[in-house]
C-alpha atoms as a PDB file:
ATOM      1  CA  UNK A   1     -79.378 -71.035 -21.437  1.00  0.00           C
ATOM      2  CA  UNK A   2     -79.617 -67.599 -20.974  1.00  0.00           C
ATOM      3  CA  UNK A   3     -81.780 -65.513 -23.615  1.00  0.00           C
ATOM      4  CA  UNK A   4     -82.114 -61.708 -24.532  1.00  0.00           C
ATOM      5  CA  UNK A   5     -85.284 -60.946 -25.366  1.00  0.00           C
ATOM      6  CA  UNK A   6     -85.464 -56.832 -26.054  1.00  0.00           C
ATOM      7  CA  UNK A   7     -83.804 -54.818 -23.367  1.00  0.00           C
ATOM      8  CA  UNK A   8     -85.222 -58.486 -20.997  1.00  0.00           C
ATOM      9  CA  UNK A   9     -82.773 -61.511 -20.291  1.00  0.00           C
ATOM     10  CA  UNK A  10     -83.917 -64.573 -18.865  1.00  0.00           C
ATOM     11  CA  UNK A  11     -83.194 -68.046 -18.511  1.00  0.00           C
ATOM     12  CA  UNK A  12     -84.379 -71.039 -20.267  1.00  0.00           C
ATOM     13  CA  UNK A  13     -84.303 -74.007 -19.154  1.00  0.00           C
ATOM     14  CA  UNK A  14     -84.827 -77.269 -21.716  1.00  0.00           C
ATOM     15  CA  UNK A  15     -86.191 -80.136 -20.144  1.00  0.00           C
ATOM     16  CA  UNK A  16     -84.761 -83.678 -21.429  1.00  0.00           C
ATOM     17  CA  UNK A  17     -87.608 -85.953 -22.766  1.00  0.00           C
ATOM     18  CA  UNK A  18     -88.651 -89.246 -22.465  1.00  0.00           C
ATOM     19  CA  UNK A  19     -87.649 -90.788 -26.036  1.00  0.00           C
ATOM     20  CA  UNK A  20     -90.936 -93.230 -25.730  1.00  0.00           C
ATOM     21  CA  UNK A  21     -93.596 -90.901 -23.858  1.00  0.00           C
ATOM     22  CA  UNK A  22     -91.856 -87.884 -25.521  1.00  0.00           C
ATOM     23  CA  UNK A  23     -92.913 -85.840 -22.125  1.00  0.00           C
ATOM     24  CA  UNK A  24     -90.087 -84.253 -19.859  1.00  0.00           C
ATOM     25  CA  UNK A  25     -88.010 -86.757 -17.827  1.00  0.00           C
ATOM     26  CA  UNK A  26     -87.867 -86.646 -13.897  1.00  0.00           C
ATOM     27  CA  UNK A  27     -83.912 -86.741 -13.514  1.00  0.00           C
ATOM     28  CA  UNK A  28     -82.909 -88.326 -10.345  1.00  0.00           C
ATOM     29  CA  UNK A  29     -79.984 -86.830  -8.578  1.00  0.00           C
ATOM     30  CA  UNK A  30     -77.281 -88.969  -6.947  1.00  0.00           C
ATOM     31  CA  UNK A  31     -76.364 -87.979  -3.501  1.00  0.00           C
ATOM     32  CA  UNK A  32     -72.757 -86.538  -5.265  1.00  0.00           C
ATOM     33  CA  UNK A  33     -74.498 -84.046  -7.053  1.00  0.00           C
ATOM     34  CA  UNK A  34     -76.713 -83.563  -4.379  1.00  0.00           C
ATOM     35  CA  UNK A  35     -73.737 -82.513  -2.293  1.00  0.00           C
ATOM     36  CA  UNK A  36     -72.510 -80.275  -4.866  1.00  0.00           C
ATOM     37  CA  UNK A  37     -75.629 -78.828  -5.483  1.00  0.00           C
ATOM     38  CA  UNK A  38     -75.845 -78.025  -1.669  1.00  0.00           C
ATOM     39  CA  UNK A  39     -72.511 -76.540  -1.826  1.00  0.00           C
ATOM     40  CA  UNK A  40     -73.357 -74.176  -5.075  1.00  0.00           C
ATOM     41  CA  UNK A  41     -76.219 -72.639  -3.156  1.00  0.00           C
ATOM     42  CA  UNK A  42     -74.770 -71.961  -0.134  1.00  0.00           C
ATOM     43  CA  UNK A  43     -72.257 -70.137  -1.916  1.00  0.00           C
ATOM     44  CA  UNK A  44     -74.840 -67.833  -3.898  1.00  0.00           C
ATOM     45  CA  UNK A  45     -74.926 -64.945  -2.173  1.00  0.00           C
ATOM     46  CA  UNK A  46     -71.112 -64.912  -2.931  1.00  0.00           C
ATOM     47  CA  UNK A  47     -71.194 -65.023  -6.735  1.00  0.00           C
ATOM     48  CA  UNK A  48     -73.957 -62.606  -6.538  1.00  0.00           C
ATOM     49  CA  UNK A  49     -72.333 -60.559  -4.940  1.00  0.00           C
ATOM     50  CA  UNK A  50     -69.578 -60.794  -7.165  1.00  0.00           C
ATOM     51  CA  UNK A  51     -70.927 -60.783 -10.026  1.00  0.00           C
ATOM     52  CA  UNK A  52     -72.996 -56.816  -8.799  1.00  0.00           C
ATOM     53  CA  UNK A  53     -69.408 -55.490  -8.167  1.00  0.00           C
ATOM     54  CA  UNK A  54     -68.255 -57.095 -11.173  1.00  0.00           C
ATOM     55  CA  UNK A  55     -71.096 -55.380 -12.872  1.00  0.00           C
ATOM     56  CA  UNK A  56     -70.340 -51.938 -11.405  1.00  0.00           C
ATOM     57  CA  UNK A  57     -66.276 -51.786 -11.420  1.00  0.00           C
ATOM     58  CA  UNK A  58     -67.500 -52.158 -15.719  1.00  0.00           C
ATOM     59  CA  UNK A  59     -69.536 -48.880 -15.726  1.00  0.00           C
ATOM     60  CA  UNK A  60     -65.819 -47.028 -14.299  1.00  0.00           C
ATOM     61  CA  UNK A  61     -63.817 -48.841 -16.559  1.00  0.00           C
ATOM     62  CA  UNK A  62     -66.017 -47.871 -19.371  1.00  0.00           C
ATOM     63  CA  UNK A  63     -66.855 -44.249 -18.271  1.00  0.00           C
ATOM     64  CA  UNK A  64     -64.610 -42.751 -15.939  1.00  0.00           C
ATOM     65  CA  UNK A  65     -66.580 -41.324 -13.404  1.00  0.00           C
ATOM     66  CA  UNK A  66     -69.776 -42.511 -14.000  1.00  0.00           C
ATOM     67  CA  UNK A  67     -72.380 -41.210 -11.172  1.00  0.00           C
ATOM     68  CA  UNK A  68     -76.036 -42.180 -12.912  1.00  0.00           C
ATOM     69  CA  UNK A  69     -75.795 -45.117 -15.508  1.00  0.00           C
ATOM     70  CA  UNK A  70     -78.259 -43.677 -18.499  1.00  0.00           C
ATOM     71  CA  UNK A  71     -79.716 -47.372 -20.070  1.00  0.00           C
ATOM     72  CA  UNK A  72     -77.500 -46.808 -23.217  1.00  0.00           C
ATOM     73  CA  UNK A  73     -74.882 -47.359 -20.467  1.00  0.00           C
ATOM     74  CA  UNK A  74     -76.648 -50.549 -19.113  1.00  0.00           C
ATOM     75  CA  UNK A  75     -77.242 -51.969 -22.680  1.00  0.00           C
ATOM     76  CA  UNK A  76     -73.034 -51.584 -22.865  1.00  0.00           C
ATOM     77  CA  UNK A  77     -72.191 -53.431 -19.432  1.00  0.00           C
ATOM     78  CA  UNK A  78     -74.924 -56.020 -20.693  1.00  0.00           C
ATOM     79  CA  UNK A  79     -73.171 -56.835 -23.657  1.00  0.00           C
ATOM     80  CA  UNK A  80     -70.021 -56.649 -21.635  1.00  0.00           C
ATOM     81  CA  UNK A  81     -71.104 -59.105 -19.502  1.00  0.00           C
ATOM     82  CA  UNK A  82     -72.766 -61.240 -22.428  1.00  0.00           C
ATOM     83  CA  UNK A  83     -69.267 -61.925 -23.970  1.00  0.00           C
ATOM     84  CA  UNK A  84     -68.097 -62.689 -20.569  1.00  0.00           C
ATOM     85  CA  UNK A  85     -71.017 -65.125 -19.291  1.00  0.00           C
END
């Protein structure tokens, strides 16, 4: 889940507990998901990247010519991005 705290984001992540110990479960992975995971992360650096131009084709959209994003302009392509994500 990802969480806005102030001007901050980050992401949370809720762990699944053990319904008679209460304490976080170790989840195993099969080797499927394994794969998959694999397969996400090499791919990373292309949603990344994506994802930046994404983030900087909004600023035009939004202002024209934008040169020098001021953070009122930030806080807009964040909340952009918010509805998006």
């Amino acid at each position: 889940m990802i969480q806005q705290r102030g001007t901050r984001w980050r992401v949370v992540f809720h762990a699944v507990l053990d319904p008679v110990t209460g304490k976080p479960q170790q989840l195993a992975g099969t080797a499927k998901t394994e794969r998959e995971a694999e397969a996400t992360e090499a791919r990373l650096p292309e949603i990344v990247g994506g994802l930046s131009l994404a983030l900087a084709r909004t600023f035009t959209i939004v202002e024209g010519k934008l040169k020098n994003p001021s953070s009122e302009h930030w806080e807009r392509a964040f909340r952009i991005f918010g509805l998006l994500l």
